[in-house]
N, C-alpha and C. Protein backbone atom coordinates (compact mmCIF):
# COMPACT_ATOMS: atom_id res chain seq x y z
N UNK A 1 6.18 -28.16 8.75
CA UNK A 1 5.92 -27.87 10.15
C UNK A 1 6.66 -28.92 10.99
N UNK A 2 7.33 -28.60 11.89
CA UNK A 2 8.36 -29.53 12.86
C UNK A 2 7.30 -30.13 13.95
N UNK A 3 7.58 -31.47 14.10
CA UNK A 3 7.04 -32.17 14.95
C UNK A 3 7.67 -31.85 16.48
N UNK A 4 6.39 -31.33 17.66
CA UNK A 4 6.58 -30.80 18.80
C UNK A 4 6.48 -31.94 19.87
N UNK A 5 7.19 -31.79 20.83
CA UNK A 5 6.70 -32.70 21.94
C UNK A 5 5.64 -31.95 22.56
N UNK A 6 5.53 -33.41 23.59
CA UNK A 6 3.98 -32.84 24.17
C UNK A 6 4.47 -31.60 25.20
N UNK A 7 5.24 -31.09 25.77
CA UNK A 7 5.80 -30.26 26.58
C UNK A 7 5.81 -28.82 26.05
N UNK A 8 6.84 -28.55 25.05
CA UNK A 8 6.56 -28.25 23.48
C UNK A 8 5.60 -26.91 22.97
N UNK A 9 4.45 -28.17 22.69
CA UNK A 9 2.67 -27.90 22.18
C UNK A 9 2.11 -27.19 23.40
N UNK A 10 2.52 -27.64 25.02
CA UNK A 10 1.57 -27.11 25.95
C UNK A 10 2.03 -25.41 25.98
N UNK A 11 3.77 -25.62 26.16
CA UNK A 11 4.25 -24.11 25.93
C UNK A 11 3.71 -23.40 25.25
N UNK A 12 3.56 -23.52 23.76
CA UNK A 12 3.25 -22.63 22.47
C UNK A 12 1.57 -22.76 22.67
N UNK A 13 1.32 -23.39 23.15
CA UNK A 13 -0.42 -23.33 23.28
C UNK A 13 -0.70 -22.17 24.21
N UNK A 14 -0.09 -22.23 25.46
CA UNK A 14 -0.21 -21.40 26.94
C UNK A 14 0.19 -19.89 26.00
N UNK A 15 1.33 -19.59 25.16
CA UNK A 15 1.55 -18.09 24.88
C UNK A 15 0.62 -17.90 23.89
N UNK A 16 -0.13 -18.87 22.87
CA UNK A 16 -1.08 -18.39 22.18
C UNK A 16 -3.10 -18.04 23.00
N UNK A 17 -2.69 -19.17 23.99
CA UNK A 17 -4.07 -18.98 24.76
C UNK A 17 -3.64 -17.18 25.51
N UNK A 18 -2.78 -17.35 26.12
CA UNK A 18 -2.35 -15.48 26.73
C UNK A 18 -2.71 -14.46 25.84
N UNK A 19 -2.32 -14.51 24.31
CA UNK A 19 -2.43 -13.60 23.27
C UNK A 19 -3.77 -13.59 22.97
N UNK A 20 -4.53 -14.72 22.98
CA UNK A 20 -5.75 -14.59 22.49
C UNK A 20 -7.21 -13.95 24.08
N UNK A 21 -6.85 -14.30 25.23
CA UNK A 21 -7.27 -13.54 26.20
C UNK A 21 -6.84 -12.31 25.83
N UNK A 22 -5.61 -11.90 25.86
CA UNK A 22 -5.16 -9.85 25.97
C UNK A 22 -6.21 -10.09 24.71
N UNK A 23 -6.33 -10.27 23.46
CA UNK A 23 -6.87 -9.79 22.18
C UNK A 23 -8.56 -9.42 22.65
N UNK A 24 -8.82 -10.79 22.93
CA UNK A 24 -10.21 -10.65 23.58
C UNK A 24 -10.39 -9.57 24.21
N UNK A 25 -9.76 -9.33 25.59
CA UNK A 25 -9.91 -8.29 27.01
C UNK A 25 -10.01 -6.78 25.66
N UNK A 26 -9.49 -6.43 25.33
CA UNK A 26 -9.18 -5.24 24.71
C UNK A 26 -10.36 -5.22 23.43
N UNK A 27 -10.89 -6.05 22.77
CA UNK A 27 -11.63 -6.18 22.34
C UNK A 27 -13.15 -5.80 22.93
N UNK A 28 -12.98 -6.38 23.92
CA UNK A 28 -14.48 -6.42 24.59
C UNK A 28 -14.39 -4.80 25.57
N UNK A 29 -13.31 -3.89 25.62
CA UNK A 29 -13.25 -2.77 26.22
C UNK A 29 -14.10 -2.20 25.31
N UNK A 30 -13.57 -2.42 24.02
CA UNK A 30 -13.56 -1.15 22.73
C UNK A 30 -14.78 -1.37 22.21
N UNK A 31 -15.45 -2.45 22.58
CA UNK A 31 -16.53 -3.10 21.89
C UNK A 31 -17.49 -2.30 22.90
N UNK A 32 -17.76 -2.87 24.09
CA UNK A 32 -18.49 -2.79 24.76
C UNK A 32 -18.56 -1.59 26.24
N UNK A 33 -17.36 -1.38 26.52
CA UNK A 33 -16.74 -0.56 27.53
C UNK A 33 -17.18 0.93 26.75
N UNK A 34 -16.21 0.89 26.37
CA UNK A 34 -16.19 2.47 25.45
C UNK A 34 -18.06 2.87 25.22
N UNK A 35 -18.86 2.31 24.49
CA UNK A 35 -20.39 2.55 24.55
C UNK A 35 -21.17 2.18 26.37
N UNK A 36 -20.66 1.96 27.30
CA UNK A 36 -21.57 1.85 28.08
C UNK A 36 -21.17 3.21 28.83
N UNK A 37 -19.94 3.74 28.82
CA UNK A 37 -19.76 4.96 29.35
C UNK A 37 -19.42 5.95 28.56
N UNK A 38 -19.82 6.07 26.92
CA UNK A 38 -20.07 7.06 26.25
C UNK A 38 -20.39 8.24 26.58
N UNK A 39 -21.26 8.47 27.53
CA UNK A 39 -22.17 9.96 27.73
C UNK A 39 -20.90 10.00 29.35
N UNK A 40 -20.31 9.81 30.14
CA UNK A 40 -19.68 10.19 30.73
C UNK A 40 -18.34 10.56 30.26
N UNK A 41 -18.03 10.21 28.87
CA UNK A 41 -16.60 10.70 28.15
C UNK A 41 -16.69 11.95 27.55
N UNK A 42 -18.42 12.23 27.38
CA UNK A 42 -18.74 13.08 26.15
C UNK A 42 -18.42 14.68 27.11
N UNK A 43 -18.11 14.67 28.08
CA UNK A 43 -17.24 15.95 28.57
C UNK A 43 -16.32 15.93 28.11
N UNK A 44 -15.63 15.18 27.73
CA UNK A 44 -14.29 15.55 27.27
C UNK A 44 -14.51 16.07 25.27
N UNK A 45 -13.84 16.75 25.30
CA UNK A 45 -13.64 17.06 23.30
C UNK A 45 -12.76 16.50 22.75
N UNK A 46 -12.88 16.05 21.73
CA UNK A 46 -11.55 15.60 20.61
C UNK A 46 -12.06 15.97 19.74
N UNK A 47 -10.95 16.69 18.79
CA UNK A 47 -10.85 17.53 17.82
C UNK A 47 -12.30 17.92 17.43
N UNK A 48 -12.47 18.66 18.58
CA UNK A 48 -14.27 19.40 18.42
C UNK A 48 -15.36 18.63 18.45
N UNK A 49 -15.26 16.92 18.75
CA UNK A 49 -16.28 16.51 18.98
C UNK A 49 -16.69 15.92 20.29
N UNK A 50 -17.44 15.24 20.85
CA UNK A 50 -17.76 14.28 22.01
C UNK A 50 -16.71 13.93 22.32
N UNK A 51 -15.88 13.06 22.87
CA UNK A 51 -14.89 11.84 23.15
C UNK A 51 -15.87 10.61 23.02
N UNK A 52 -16.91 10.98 24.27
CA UNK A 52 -17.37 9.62 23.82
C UNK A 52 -18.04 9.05 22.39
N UNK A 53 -18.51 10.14 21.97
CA UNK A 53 -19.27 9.98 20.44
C UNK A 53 -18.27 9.23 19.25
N UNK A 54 -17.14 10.17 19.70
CA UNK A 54 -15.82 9.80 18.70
C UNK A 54 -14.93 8.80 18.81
N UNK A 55 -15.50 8.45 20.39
CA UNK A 55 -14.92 6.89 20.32
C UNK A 55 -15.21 5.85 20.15
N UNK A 56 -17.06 5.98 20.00
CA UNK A 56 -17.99 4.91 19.55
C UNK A 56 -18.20 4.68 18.23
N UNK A 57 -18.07 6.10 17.58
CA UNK A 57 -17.92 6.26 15.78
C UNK A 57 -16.61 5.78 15.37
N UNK A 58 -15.45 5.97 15.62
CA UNK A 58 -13.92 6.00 14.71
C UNK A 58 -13.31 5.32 15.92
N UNK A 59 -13.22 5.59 16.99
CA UNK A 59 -11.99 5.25 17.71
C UNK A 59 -11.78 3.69 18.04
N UNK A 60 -13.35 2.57 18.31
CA UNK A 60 -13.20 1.54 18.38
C UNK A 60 -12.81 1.29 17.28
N UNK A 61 -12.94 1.49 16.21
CA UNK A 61 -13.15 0.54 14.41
C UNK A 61 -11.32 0.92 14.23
N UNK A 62 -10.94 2.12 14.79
CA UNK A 62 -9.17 2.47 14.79
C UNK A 62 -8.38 1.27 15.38
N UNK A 63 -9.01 0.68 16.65
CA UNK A 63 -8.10 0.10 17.43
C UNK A 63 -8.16 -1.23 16.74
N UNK A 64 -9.91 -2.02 16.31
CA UNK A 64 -10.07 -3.29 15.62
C UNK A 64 -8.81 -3.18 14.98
N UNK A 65 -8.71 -2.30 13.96
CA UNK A 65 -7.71 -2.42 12.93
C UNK A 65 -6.11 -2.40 13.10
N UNK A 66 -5.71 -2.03 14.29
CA UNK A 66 -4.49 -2.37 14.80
C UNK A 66 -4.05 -3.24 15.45
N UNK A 67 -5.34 -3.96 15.98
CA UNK A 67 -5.46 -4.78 16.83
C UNK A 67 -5.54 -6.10 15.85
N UNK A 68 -5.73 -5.99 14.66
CA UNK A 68 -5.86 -7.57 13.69
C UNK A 68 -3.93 -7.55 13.66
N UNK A 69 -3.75 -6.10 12.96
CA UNK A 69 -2.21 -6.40 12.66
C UNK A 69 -1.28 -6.73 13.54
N UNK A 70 -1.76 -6.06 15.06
CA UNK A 70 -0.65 -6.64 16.34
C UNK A 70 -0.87 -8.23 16.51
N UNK A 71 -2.39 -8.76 16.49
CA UNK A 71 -2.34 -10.05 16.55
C UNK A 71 -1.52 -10.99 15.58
N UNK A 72 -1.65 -10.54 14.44
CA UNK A 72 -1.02 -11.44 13.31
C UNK A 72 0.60 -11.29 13.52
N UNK A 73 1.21 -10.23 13.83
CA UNK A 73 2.80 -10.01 14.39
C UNK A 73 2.80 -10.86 15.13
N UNK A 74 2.21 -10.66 16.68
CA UNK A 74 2.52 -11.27 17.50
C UNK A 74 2.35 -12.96 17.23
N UNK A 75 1.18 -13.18 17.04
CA UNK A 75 1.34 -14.69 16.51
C UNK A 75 2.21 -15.36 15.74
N UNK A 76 2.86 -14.94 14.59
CA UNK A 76 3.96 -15.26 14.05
C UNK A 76 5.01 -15.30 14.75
N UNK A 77 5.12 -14.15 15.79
CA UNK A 77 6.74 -14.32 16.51
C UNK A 77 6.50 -15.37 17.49
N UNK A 78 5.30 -16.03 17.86
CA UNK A 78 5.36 -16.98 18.86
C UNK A 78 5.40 -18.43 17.66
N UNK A 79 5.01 -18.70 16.83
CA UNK A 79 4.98 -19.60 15.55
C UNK A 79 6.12 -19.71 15.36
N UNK A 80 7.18 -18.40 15.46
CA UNK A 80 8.50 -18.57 14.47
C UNK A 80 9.62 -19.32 16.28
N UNK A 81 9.57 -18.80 17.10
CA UNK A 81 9.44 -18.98 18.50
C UNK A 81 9.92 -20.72 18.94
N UNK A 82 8.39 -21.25 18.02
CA UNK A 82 8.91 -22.48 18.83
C UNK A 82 8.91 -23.67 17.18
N UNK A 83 9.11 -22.73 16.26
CA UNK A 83 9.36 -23.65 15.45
C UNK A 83 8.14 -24.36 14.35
N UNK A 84 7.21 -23.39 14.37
CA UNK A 84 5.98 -23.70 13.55
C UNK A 84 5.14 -22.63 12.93
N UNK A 85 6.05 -21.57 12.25
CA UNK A 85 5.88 -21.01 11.68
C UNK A 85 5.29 -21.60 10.17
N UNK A 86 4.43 -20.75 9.19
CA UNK A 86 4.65 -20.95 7.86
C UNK A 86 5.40 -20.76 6.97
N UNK A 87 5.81 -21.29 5.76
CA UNK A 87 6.59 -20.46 5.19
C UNK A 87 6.05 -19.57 4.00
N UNK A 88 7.01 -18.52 4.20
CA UNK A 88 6.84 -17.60 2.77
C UNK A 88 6.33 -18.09 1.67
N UNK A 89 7.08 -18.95 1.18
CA UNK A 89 7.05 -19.27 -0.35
C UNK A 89 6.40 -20.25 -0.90
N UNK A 90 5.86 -19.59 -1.42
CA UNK A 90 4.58 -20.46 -2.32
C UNK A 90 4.96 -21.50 -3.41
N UNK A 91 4.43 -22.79 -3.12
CA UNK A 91 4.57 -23.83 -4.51
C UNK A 91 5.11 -24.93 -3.87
């Protein structure tokens, strides 16, 4: 791992604190958003069911799971970015 100045560390800190707010914000939609207005989605249908039902059953637990892999991308390209990435290879 390359030694950062203090200038550096504040940069790569500020784009990881940004990434980790958006992660949060979108988190706390799917978490919490999506179930408080459930029964006002549930007019709408998806593939024959509620919207809102189907977005409290499958559709949050869909996004968690895209949402780990966009974080881990994105974090790496800010790691590789300023020079503190891990490496691949083991040993």
């Amino acid at each position: 791992m390359a030694e950062l100045t203090p200038e550096v560390r504040a940069k790569h800190w500020a784009k990881t604190k940004n990434l980790t707010i958006a992660t949060l914000v979108v988190w706390f939609i799917f978490s919490f958003g999506i179930h408080w207005f459930a029964n006002s989605l549930n007019s709408i249908s998806f593939f024959g069911f509620p919207f809102g039902w189907y977005m409290a059953a499958q559709g949050s637990l869909i996004v968690f799971v895209i949402q780990i892999f966009y974080l881990a991308h994105a974090q790496q390209k800010i790691d590789e970015e300023f020079g503190v990435a891990e490496d691949d290879a083991q040993g």
